[in-house]
N, C-alpha and C. Protein backbone atom coordinates (compact mmCIF):
# COMPACT_ATOMS: atom_id res chain seq x y z
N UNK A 1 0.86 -1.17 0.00
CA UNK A 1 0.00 0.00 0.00
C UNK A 1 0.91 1.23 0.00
N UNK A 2 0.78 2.37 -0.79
CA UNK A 2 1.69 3.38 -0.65
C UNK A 2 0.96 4.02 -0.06
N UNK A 3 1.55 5.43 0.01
CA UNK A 3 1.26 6.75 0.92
C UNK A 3 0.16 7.32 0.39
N UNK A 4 0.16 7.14 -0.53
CA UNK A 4 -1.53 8.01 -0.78
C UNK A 4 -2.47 7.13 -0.68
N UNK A 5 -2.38 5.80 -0.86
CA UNK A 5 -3.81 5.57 -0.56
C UNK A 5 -3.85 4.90 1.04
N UNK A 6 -2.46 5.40 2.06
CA UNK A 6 -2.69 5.22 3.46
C UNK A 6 -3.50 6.94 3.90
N UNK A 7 -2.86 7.73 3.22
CA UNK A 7 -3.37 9.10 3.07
C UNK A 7 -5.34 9.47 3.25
N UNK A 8 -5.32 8.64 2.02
CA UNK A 8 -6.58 8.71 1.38
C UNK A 8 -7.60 7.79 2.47
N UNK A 9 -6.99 6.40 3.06
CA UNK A 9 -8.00 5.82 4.31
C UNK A 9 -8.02 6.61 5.11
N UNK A 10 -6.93 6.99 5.98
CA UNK A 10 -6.83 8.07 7.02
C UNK A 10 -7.76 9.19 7.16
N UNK A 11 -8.06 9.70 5.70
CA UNK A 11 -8.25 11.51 5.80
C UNK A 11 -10.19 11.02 5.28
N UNK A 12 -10.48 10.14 4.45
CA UNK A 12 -11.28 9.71 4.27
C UNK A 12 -11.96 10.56 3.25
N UNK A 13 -13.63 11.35 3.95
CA UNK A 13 -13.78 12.55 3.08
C UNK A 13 -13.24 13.92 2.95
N UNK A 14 -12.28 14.21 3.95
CA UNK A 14 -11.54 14.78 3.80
C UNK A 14 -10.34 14.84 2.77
N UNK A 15 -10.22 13.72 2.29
CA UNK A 15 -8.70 13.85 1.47
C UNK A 15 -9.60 14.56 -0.10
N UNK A 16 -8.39 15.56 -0.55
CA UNK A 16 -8.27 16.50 -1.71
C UNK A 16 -9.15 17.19 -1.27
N UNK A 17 -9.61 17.64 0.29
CA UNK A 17 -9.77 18.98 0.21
C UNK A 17 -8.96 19.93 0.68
N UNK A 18 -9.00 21.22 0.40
CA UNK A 18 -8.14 22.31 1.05
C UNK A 18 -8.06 22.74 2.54
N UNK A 19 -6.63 22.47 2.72
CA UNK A 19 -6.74 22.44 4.40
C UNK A 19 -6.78 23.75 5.03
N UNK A 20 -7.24 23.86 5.90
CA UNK A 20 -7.40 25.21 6.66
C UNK A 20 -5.74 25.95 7.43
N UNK A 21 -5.73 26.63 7.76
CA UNK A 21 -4.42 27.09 8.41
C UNK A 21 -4.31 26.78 10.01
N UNK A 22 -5.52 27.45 10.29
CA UNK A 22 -5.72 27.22 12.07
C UNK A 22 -6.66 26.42 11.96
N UNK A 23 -7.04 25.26 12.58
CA UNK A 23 -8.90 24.62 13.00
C UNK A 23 -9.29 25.80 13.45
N UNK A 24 -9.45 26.48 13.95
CA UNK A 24 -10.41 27.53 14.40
C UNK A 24 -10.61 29.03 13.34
N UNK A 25 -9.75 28.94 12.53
CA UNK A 25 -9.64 30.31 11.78
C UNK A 25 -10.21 29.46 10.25
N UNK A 26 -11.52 29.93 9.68
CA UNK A 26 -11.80 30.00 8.67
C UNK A 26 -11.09 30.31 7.49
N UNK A 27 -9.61 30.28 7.23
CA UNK A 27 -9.38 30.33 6.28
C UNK A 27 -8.25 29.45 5.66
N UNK A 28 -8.38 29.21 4.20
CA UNK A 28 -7.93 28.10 3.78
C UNK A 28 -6.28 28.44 3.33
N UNK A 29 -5.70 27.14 2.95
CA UNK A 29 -3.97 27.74 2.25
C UNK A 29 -3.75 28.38 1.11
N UNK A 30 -5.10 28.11 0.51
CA UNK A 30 -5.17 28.57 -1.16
C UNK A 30 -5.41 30.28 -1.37
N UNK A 31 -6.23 30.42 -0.12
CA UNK A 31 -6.70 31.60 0.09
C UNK A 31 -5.79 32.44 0.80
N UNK A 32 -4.76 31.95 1.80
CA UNK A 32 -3.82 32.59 2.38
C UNK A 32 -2.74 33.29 1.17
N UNK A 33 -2.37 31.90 0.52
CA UNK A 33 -1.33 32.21 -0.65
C UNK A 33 -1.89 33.44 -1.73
N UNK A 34 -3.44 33.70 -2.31
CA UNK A 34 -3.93 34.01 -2.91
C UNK A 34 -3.59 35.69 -2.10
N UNK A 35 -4.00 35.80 -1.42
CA UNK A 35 -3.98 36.98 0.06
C UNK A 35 -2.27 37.50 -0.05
N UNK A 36 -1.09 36.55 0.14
CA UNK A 36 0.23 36.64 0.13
C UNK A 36 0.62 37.34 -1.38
N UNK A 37 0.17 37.07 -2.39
CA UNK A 37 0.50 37.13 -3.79
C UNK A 37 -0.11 38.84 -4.13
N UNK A 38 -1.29 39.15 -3.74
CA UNK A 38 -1.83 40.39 -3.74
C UNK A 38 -1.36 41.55 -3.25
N UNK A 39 -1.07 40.58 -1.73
CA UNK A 39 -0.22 42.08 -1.20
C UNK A 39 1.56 42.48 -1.57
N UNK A 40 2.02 41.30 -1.73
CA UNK A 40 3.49 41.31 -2.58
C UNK A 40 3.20 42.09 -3.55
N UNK A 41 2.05 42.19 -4.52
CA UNK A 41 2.22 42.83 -5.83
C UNK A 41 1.82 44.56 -5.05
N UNK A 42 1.07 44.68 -4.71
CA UNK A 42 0.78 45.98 -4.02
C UNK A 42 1.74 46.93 -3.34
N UNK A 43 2.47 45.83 -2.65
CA UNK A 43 4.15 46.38 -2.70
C UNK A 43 5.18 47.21 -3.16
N UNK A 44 4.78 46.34 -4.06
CA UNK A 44 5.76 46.60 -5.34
C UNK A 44 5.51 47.90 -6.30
N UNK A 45 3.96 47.77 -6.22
CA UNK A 45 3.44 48.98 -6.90
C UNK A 45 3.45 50.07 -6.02
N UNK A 46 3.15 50.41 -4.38
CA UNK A 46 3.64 51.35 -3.54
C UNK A 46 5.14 51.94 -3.99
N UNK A 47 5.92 50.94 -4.18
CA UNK A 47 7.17 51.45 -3.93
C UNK A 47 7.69 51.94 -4.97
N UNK A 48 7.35 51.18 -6.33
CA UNK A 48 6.79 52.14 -8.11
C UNK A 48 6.64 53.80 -7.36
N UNK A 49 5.22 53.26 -7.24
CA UNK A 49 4.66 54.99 -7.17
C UNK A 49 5.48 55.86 -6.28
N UNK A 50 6.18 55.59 -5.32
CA UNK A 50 6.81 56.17 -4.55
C UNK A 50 8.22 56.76 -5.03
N UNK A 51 8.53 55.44 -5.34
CA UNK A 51 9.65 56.28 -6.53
C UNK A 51 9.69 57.57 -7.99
N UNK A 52 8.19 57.35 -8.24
CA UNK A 52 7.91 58.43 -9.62
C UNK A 52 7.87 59.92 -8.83
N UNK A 53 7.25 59.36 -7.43
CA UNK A 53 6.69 60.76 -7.20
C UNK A 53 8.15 61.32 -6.63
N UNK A 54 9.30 60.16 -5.84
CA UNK A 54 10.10 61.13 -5.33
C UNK A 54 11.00 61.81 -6.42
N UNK A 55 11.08 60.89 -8.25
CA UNK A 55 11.91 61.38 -9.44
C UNK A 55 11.38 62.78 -9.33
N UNK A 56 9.81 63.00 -9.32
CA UNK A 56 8.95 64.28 -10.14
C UNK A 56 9.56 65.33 -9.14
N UNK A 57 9.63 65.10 -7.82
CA UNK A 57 9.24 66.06 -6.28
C UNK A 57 10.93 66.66 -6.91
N UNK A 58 12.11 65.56 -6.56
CA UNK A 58 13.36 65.43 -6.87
C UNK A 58 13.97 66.47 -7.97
N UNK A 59 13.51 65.96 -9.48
CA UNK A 59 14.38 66.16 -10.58
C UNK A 59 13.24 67.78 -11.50
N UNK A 60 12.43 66.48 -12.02
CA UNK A 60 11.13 67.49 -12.50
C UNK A 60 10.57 68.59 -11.91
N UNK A 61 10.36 68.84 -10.80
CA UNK A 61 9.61 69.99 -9.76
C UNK A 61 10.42 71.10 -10.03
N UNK A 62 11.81 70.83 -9.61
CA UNK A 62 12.62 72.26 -9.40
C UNK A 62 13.19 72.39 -11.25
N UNK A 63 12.86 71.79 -12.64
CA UNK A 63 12.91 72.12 -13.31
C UNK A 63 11.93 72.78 -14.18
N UNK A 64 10.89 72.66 -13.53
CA UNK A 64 9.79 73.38 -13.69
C UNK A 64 9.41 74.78 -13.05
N UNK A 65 9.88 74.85 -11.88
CA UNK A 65 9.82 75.88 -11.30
C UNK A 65 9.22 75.42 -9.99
N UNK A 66 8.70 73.93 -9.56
CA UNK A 66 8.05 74.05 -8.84
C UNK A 66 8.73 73.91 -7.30
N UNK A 67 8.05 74.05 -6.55
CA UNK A 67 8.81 73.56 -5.24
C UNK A 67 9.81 74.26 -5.02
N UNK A 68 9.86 75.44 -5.23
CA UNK A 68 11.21 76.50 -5.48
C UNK A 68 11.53 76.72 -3.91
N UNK A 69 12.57 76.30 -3.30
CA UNK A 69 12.84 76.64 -2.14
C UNK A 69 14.06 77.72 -2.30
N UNK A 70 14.06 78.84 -1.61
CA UNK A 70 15.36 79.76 -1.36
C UNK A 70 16.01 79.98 -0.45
């Protein structure tokens, strides 16, 4: 008998479903990872935007005239 189908007696109707993280916390691994992947990209795009605005504030502003400090 191999491991999956000792797996598969064991877990019964449970086996191939998605396991939860905590027993008590409603949420699943698929959904955690899904959750992990979103905010990584959101990240990434904060730190994008953060960078354009510090090029514009930086380079662009005071060649424009703006932000003129004396």
């Amino acid at each position: 008998m191999g491991e999956s189908k000792r797996r598969k007696s064991a877990l019964r109707e449970k086996y191939g479903q998605d396991e939860t993280i905590l027993p008590w916390l409603p949420i699943k691994k698929s959904q955690a990872d899904d959750f992990y992947k979103w905010t990584t990209k959101g990240a990434w795009i904060g730190i994008g935007l953060m960078v354009f605005l510090w090029v514009t504030v930086r380079f662009i502003g005071p060649t424009f005239g703006w932000w003129n400090v004396q």
